[in-house]
N, C-alpha and C. Protein backbone atom coordinates (compact mmCIF):
# COMPACT_ATOMS: atom_id res chain seq x y z
N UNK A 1 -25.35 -67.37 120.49
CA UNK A 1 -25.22 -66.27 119.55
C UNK A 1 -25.99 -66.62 118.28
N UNK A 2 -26.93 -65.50 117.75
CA UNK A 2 -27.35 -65.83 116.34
C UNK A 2 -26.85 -64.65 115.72
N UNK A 3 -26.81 -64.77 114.12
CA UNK A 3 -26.45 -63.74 113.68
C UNK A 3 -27.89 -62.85 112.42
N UNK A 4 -27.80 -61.63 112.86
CA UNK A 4 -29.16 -61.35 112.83
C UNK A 4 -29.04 -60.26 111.72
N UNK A 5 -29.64 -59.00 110.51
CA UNK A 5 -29.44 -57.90 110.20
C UNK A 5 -29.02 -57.42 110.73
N UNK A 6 -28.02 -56.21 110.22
CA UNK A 6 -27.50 -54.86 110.72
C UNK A 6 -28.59 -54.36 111.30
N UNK A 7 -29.78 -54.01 111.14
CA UNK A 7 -30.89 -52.66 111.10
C UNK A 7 -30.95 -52.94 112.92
N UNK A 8 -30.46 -52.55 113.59
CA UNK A 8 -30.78 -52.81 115.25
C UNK A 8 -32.72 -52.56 114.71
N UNK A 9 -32.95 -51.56 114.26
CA UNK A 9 -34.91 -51.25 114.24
C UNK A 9 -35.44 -52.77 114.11
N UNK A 10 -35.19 -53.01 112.56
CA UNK A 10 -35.60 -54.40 112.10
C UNK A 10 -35.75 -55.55 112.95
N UNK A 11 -34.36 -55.39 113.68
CA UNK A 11 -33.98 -56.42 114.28
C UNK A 11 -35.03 -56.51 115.90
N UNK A 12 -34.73 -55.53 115.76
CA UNK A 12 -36.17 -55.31 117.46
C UNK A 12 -37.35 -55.37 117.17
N UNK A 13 -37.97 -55.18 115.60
CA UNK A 13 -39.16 -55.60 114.99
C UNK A 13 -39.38 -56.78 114.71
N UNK A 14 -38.45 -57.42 114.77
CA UNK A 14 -38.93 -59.14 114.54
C UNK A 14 -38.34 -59.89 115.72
N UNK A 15 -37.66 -59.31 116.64
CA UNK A 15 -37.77 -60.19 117.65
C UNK A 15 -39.14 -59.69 118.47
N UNK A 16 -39.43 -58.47 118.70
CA UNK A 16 -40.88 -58.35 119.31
C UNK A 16 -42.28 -59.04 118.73
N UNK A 17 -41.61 -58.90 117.69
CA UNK A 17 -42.87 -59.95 116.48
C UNK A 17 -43.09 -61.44 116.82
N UNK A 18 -41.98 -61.86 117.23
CA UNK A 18 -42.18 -63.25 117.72
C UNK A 18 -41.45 -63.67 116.25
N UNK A 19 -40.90 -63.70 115.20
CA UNK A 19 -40.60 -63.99 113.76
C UNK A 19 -38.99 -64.52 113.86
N UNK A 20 -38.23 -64.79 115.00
CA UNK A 20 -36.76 -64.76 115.12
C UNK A 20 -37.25 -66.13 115.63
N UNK A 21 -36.38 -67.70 115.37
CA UNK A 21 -36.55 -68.56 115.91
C UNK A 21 -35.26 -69.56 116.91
N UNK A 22 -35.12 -69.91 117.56
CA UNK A 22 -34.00 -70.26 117.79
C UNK A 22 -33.65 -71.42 117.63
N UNK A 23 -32.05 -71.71 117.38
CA UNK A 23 -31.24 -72.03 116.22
C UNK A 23 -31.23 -73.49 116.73
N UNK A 24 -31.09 -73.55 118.15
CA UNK A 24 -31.33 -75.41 118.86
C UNK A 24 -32.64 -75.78 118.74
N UNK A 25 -33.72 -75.32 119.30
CA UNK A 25 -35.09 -76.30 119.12
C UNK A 25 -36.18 -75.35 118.16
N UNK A 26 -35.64 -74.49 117.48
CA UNK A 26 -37.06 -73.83 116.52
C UNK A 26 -37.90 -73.21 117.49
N UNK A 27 -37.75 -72.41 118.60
CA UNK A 27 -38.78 -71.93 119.43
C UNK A 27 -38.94 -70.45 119.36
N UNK A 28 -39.71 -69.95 119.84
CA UNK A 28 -39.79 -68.55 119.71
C UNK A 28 -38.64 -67.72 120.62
N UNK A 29 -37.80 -66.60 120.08
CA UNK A 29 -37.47 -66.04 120.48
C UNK A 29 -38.04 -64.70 121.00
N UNK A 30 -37.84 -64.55 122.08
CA UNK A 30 -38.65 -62.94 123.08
C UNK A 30 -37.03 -62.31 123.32
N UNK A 31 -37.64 -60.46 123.63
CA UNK A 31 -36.71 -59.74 124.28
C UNK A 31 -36.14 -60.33 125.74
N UNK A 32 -34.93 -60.43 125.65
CA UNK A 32 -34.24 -60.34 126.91
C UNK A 32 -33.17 -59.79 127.22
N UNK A 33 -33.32 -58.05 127.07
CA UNK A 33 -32.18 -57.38 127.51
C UNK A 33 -31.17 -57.11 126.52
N UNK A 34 -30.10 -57.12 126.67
CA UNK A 34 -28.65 -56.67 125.92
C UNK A 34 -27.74 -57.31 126.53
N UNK A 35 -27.15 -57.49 125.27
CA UNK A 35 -25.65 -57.44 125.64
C UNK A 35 -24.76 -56.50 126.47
N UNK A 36 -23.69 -56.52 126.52
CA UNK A 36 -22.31 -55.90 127.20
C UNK A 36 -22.20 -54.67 125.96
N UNK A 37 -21.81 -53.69 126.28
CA UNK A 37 -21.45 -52.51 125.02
C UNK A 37 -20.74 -53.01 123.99
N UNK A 38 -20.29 -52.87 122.86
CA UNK A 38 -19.27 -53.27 122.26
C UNK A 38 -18.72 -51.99 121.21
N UNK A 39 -17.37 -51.72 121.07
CA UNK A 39 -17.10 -50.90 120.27
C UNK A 39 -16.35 -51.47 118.57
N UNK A 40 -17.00 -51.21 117.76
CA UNK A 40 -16.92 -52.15 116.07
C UNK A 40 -16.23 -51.04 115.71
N UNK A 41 -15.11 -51.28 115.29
CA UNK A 41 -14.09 -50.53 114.27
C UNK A 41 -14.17 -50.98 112.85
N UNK A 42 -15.13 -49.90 112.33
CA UNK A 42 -15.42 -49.93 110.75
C UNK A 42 -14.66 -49.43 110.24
N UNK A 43 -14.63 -49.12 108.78
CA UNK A 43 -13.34 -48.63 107.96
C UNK A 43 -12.92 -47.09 108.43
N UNK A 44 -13.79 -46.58 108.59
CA UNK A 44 -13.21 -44.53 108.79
C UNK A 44 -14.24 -44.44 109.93
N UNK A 45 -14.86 -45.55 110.64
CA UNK A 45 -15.02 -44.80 112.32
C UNK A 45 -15.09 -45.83 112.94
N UNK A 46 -15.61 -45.63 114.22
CA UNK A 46 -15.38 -46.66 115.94
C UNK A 46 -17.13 -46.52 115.70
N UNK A 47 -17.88 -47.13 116.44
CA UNK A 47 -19.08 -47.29 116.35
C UNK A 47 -19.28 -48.10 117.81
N UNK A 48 -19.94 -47.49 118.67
CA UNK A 48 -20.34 -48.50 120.09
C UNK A 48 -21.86 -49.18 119.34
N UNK A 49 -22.11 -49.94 119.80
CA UNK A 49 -23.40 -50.67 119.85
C UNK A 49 -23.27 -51.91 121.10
N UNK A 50 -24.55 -51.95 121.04
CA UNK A 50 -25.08 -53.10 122.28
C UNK A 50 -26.27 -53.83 121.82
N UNK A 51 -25.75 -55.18 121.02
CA UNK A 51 -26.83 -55.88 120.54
C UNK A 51 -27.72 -56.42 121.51
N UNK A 52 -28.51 -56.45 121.15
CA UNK A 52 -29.87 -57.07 122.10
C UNK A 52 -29.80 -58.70 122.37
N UNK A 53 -30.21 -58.82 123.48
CA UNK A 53 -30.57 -61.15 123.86
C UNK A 53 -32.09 -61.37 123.81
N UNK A 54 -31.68 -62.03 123.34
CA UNK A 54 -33.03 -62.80 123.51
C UNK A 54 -33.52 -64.26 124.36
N UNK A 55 -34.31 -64.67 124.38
CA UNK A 55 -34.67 -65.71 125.47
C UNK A 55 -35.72 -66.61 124.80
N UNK A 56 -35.26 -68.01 124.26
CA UNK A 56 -36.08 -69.24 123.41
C UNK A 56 -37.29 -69.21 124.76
N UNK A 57 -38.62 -68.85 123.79
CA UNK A 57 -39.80 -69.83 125.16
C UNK A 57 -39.79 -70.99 124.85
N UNK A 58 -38.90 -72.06 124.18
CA UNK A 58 -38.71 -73.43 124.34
C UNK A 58 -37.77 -74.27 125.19
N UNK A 59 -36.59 -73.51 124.87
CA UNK A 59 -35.82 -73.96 125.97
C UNK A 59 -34.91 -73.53 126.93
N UNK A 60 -35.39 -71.91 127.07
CA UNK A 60 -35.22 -70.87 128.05
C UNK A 60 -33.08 -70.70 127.30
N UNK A 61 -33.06 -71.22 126.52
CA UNK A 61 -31.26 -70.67 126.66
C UNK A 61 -31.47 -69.06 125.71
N UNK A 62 -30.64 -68.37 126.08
CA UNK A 62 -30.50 -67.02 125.60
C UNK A 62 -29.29 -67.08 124.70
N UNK A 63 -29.52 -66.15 124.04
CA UNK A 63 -29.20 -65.55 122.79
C UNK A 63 -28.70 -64.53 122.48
N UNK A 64 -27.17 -63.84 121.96
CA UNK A 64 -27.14 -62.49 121.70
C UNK A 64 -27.38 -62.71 120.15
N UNK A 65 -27.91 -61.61 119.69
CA UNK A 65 -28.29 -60.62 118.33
C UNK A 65 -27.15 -60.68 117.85
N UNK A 66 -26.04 -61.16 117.11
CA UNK A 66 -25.08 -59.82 116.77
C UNK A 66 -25.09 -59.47 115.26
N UNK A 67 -25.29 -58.77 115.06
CA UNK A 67 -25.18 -58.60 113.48
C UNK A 67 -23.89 -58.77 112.19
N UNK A 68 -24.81 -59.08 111.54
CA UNK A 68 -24.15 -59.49 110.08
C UNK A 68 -22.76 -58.68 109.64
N UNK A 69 -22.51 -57.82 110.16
CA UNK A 69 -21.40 -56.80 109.72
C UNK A 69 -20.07 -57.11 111.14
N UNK A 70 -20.58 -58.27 111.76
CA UNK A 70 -19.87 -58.58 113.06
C UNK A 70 -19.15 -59.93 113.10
N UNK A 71 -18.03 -60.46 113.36
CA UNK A 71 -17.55 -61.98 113.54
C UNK A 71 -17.57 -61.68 115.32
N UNK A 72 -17.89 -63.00 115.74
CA UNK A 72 -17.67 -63.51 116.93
C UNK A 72 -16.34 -63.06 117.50
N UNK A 73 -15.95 -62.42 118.66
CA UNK A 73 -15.03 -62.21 119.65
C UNK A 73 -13.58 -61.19 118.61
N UNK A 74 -14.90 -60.15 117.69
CA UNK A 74 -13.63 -59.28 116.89
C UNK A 74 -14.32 -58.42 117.10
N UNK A 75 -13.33 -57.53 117.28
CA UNK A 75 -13.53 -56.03 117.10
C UNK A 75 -13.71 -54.92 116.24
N UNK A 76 -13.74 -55.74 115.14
CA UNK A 76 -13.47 -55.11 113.59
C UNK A 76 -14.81 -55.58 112.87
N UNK A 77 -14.78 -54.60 111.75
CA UNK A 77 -16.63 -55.11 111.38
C UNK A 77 -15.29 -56.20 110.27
N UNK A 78 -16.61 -57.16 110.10
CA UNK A 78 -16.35 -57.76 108.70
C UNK A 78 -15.77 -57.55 107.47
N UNK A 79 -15.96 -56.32 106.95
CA UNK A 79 -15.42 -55.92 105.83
C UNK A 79 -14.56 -55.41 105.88
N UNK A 80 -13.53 -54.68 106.60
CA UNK A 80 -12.43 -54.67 107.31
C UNK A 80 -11.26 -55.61 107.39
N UNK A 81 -11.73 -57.03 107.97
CA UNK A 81 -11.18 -58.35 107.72
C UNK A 81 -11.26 -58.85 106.56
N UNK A 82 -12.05 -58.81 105.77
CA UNK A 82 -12.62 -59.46 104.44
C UNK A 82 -11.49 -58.66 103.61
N UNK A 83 -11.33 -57.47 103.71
CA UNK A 83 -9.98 -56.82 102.91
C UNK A 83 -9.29 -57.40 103.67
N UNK A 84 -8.56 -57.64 104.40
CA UNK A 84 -7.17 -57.94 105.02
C UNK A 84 -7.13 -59.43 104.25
N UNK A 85 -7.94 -60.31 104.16
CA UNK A 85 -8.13 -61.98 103.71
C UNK A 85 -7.60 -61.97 102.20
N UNK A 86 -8.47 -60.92 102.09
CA UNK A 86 -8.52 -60.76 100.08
C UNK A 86 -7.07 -59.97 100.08
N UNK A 87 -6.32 -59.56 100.51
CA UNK A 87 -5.14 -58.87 100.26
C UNK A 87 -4.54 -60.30 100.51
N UNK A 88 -4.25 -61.27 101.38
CA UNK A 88 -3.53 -62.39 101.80
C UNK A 88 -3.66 -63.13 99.96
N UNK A 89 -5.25 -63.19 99.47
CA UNK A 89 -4.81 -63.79 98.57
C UNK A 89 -4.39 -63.23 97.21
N UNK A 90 -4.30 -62.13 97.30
CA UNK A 90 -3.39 -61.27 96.17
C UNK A 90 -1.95 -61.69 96.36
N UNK A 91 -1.47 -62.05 97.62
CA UNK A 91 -0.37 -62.20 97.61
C UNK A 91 0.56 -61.51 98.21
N UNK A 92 -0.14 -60.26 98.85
CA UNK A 92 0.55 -59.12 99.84
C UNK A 92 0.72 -60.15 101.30
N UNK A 93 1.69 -59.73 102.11
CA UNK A 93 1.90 -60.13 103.03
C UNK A 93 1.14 -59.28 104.55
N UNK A 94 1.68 -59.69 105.61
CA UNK A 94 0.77 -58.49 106.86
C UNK A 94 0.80 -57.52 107.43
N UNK A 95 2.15 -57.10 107.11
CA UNK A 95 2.59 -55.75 107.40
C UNK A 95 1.67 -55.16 105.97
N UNK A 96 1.78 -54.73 104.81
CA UNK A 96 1.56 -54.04 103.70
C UNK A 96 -0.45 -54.47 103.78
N UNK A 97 -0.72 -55.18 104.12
CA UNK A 97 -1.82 -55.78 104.51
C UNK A 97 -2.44 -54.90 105.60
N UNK A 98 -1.84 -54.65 106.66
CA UNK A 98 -2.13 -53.58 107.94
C UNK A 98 -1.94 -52.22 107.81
N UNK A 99 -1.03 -51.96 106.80
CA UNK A 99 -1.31 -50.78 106.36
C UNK A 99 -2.27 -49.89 105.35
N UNK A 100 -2.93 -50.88 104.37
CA UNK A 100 -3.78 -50.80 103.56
C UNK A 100 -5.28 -50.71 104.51
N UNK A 101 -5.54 -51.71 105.84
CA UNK A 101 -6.79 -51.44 106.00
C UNK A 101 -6.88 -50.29 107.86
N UNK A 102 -5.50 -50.14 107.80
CA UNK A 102 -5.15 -48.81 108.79
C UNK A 102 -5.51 -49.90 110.56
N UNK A 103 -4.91 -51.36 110.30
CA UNK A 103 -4.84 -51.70 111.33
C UNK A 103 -3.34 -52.36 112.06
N UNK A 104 -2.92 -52.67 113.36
CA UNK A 104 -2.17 -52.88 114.14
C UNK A 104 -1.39 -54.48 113.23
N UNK A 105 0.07 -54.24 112.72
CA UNK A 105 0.03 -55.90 112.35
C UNK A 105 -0.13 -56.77 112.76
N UNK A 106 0.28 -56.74 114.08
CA UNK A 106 -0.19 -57.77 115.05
C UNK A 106 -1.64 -58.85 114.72
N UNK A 107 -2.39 -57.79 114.90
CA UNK A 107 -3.87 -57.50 114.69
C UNK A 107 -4.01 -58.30 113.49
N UNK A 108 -3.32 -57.65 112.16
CA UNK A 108 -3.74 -58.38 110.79
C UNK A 108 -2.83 -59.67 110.79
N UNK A 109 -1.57 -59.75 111.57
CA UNK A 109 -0.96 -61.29 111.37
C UNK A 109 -2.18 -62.40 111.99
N UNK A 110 -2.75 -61.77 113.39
CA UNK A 110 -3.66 -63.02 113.98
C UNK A 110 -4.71 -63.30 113.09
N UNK A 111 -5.65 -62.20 112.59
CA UNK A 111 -6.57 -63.02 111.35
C UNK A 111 -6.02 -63.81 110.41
N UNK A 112 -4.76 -63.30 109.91
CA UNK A 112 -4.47 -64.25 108.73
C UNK A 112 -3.89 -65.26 109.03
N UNK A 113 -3.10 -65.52 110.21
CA UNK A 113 -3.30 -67.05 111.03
C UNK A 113 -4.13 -67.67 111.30
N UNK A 114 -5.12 -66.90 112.02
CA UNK A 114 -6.39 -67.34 112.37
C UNK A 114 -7.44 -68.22 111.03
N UNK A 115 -7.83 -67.56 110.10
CA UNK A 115 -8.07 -68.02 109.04
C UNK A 115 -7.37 -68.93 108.38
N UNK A 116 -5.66 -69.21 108.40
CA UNK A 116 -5.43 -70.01 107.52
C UNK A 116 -5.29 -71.32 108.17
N UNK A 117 -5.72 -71.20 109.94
CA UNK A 117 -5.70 -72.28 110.40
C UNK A 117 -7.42 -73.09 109.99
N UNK A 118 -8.83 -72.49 110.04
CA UNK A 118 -9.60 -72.80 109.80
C UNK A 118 -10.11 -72.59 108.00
N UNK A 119 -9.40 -72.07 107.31
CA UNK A 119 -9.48 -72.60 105.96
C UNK A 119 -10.15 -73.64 104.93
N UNK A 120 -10.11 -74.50 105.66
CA UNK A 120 -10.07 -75.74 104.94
C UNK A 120 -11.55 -76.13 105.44
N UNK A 121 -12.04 -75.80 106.85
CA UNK A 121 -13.21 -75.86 107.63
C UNK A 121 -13.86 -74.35 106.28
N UNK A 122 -13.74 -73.60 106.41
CA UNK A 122 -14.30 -72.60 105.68
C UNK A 122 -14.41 -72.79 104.19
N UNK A 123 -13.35 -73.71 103.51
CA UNK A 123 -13.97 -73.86 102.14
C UNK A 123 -14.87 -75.02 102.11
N UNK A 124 -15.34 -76.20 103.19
CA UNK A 124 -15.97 -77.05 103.22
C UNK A 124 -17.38 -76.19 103.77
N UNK A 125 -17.68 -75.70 104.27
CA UNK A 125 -18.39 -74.87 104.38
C UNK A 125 -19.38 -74.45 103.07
N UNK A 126 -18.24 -73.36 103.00
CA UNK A 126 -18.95 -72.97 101.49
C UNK A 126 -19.16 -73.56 100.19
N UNK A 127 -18.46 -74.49 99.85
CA UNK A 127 -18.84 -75.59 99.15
C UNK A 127 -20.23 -76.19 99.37
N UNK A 128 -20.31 -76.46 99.85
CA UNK A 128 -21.74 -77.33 100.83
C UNK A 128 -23.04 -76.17 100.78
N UNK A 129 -22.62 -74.64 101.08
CA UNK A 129 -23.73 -73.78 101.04
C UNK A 129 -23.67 -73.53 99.08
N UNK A 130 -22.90 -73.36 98.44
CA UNK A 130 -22.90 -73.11 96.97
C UNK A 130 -23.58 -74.34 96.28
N UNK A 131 -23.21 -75.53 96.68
CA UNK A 131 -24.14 -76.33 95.80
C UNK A 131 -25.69 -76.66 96.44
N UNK A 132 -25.74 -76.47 97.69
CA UNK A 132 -27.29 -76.51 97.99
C UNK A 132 -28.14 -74.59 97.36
N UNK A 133 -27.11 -74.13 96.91
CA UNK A 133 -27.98 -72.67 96.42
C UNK A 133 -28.20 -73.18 94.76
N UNK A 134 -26.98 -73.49 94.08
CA UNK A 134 -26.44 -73.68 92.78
C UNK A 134 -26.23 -74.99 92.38
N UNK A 135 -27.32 -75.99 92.77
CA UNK A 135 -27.05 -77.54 92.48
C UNK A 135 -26.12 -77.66 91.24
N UNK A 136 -26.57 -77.35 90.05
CA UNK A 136 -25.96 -77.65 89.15
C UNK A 136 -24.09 -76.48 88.53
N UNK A 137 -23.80 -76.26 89.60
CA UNK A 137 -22.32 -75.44 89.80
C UNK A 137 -21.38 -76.98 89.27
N UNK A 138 -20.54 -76.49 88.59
CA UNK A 138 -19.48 -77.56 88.20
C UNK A 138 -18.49 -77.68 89.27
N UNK A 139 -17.25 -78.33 88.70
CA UNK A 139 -15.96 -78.41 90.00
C UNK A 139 -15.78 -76.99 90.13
N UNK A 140 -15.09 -76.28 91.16
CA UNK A 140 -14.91 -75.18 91.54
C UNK A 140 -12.92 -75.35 91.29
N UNK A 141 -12.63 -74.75 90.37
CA UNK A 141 -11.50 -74.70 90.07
C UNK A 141 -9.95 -74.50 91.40
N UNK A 142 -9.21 -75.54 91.57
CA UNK A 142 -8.55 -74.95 92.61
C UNK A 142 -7.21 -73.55 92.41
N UNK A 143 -7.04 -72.71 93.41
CA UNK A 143 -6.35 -72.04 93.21
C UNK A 143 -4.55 -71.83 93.47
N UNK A 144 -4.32 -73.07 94.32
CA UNK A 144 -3.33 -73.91 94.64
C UNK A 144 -2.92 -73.36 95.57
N UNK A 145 -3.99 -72.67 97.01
CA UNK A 145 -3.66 -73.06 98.28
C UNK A 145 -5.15 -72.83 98.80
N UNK A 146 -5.03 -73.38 100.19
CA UNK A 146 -6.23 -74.22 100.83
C UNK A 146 -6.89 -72.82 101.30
N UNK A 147 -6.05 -71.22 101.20
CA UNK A 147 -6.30 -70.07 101.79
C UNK A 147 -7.54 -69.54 100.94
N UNK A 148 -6.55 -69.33 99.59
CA UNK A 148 -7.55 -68.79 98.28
C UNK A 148 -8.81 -69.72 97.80
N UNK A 149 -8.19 -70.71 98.01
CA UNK A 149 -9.70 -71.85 97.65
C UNK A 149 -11.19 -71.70 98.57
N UNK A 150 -10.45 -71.31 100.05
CA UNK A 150 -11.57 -71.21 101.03
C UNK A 150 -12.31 -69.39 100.51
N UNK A 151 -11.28 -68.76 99.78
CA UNK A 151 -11.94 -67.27 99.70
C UNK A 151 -12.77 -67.70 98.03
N UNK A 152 -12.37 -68.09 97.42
CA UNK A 152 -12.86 -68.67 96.01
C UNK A 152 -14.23 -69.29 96.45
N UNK A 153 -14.24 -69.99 96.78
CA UNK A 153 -15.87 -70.95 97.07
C UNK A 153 -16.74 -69.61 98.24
N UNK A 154 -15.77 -68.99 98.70
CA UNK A 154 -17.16 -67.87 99.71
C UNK A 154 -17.25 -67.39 98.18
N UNK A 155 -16.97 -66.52 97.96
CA UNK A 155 -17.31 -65.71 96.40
C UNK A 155 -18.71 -66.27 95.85
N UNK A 156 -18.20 -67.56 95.43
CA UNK A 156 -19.03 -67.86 94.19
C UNK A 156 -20.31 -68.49 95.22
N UNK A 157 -20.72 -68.97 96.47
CA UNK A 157 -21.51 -68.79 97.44
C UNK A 157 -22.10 -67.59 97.47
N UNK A 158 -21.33 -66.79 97.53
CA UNK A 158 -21.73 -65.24 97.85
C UNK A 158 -22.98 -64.79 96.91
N UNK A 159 -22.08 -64.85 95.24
CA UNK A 159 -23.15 -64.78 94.14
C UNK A 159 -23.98 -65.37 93.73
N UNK A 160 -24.06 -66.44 94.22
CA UNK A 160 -25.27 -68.02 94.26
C UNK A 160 -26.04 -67.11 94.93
N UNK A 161 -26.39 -66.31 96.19
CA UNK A 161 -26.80 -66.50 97.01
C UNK A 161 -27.56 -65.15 96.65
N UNK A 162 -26.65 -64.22 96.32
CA UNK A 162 -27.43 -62.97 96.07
C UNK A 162 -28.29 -63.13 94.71
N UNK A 163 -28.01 -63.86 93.71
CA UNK A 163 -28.88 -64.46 92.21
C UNK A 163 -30.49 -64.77 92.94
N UNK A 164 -30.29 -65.65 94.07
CA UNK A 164 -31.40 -66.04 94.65
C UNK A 164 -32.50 -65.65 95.35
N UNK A 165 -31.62 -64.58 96.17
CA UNK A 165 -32.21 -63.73 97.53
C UNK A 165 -32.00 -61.87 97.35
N UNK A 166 -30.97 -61.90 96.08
CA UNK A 166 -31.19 -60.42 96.02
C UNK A 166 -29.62 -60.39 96.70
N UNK A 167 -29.38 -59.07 96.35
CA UNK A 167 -27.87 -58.50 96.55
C UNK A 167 -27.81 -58.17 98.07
N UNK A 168 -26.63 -58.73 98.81
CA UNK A 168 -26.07 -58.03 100.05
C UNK A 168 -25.07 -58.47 100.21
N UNK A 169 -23.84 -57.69 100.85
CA UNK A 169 -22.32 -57.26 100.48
C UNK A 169 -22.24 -58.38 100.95
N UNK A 170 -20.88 -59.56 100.68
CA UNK A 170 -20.41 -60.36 100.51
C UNK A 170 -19.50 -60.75 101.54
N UNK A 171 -19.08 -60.21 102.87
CA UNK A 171 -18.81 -60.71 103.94
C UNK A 171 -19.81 -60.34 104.78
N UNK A 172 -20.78 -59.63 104.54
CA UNK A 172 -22.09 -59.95 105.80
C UNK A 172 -22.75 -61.14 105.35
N UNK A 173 -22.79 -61.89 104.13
CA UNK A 173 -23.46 -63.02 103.93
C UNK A 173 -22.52 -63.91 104.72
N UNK A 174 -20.94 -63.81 104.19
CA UNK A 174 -19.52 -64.57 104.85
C UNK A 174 -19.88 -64.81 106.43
N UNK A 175 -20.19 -63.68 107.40
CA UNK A 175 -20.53 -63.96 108.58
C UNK A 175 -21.99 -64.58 108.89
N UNK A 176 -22.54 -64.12 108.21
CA UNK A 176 -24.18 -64.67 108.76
C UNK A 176 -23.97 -66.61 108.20
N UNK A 177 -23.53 -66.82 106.98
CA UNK A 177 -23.25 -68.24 106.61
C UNK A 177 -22.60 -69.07 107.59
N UNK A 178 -21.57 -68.58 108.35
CA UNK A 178 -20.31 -68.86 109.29
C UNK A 178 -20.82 -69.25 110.40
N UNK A 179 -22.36 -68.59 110.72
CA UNK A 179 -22.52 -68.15 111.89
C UNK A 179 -21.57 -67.23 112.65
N UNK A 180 -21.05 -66.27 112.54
CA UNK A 180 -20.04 -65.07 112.70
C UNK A 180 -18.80 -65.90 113.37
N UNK A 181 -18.05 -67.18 112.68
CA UNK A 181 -16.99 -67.69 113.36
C UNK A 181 -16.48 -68.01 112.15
N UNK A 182 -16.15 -67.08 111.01
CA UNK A 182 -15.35 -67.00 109.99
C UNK A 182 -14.14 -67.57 110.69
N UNK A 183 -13.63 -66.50 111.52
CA UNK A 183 -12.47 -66.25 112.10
C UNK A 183 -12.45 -67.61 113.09
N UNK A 184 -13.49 -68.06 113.92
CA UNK A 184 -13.46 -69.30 114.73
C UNK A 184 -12.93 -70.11 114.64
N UNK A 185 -13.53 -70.86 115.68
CA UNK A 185 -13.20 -72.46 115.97
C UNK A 185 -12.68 -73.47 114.70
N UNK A 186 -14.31 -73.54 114.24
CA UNK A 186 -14.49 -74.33 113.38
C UNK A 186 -15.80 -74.09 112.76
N UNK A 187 -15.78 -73.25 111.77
CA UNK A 187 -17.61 -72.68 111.15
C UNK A 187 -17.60 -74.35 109.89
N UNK A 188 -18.01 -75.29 110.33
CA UNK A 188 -17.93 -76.24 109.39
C UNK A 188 -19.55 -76.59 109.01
N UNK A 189 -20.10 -75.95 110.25
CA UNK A 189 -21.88 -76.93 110.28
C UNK A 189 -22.85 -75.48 109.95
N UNK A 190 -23.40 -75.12 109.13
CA UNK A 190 -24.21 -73.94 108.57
C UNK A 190 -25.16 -73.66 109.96
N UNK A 191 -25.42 -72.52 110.38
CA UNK A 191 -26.12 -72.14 111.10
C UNK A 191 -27.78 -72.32 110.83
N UNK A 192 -28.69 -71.46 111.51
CA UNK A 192 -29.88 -71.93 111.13
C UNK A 192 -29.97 -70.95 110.44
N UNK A 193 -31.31 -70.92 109.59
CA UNK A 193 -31.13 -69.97 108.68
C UNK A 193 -32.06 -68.17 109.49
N UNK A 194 -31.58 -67.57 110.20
CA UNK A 194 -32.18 -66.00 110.85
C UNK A 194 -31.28 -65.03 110.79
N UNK A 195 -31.14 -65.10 109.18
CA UNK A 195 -29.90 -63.70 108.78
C UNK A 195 -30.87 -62.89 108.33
N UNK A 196 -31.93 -62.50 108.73
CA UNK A 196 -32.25 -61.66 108.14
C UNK A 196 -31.59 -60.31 108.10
C-alpha cells in the first residue's frame, strides 16, 4: 500500500508518467489494475471508489493507491476519525463522541481503543517528522496523557509541514505521514515520501 493524493486524475497522471516510485527499492511504478471497490463514509455521504495498483518494474511487488483522505482497513475517511480522536481529547467520552460524528459506538469505542493502544507509536512518530521539518522546535509541552500528546505533536507536525509545503487539511497529512496506519499496527517508521 502507498498512500497517494485524493485527485484519482492526478493520481493516474503520475502513475502513467512513470513519477510514483516505490516505497521498498525506489523503482518505477506502472499501471496495474485496481483494487477491490471500496465504499468511504465521509461526513454527509457514502462515496464508492476503487483505487488503482500499481506494479514496481524493480521488484515486480504491487501496490494499492489509496488516498490521503483514507486509513488502512477503515471505512471512514480520515476526517471523520480525526473528529472522533480530537473529541477523546477534549475529554468527551464514546457514546457523545458517536453521536457528534453520526457514527455506530461500537465503531467510535474501537478507534479510540485502537489509537490509544498505538499512541505512544504515533507521538514518536510525529515527533521525529516535526523536528526533521522544524529542526529548531523546542520541547513539545506534555499534555498529561500519552493520547493528547500523540494528537499535540500530529498538530504542530501538521503546521511544520504546511509552513513548508503549503496548506493541506491536517489528517490527510496524519494519514499520508502514518502511511494510512494511524489507526494500525504500529505507524512508528515514516513512509517514503509519494503523498502527493
Amino acid at each position: 500500500m502507498l498512500m497517494v493524493g485524493t485527485d484519482p486524475l492526478e493520481v493516474d497522471r503520475l502513475l502513467t508518467g512513470g513519477e510514483l516510485r516505490c516505497p521498498g527499492c525506489a523503482g518505477e511504478l506502472r499501471p496495474w489494475g485496481y483494487a477491490r471497490w471500496r465504499t468511504l463514509r465521509q461526513p454527509d455521504e457514502q462515496v464508492r471508489r476503487r483505487p488503482r495498483r500499481s506494479c514496481c518494474s524493480g521488484c515486480s511487488v504491487t501496490h494499492v493507491l489509496l488516498p490521503a483522505s483514507c486509513l488502512s482497513r477503515r471505512a471512514d475517511d480520515v476526517e471523520v476519525i480525526g473528529s472522533a480522536l480530537l473529541g477523546k481529547a477534549t475529554g468527551l467520552g464514546h457514546r457523545p463522541i458517536a453521536v457528534l460524528v453520526g457514527r455506530p459506538v461500537s465503531t467510535v469505542r474501537g478507534w479510540l481503543r485502537r489509537f490509544g493502544c498505538c499512541a505512544e507509536g504515533v507521538r514518536v512518530l510525529f515527533t521525529g517528522l516535526l523536528h526533521a521539518l522544524e529542526p529548531v522546535v523546542g520541547v513539545v509541552a506534555p499534555t498529561g496523557s500519552v493520547f493528547g500528546d500523540a494528537l499535540d505533536v500530529l498538530g504542530l507536525a501538521a503546521a511544520a509541514a504546511a509552513r513548508l509545503f503549503g496548506p493541506r487539511p491536517v489528517w490527510q497529512f496524519a494519514a499520508s505521514a502514518s502511511g494510512g496506519l494511524l489507526l494500525g499496527p504500529s505507524p512508528v517508521h515514516p513512509p517514503a515520501a509519494n503523498t502527493s
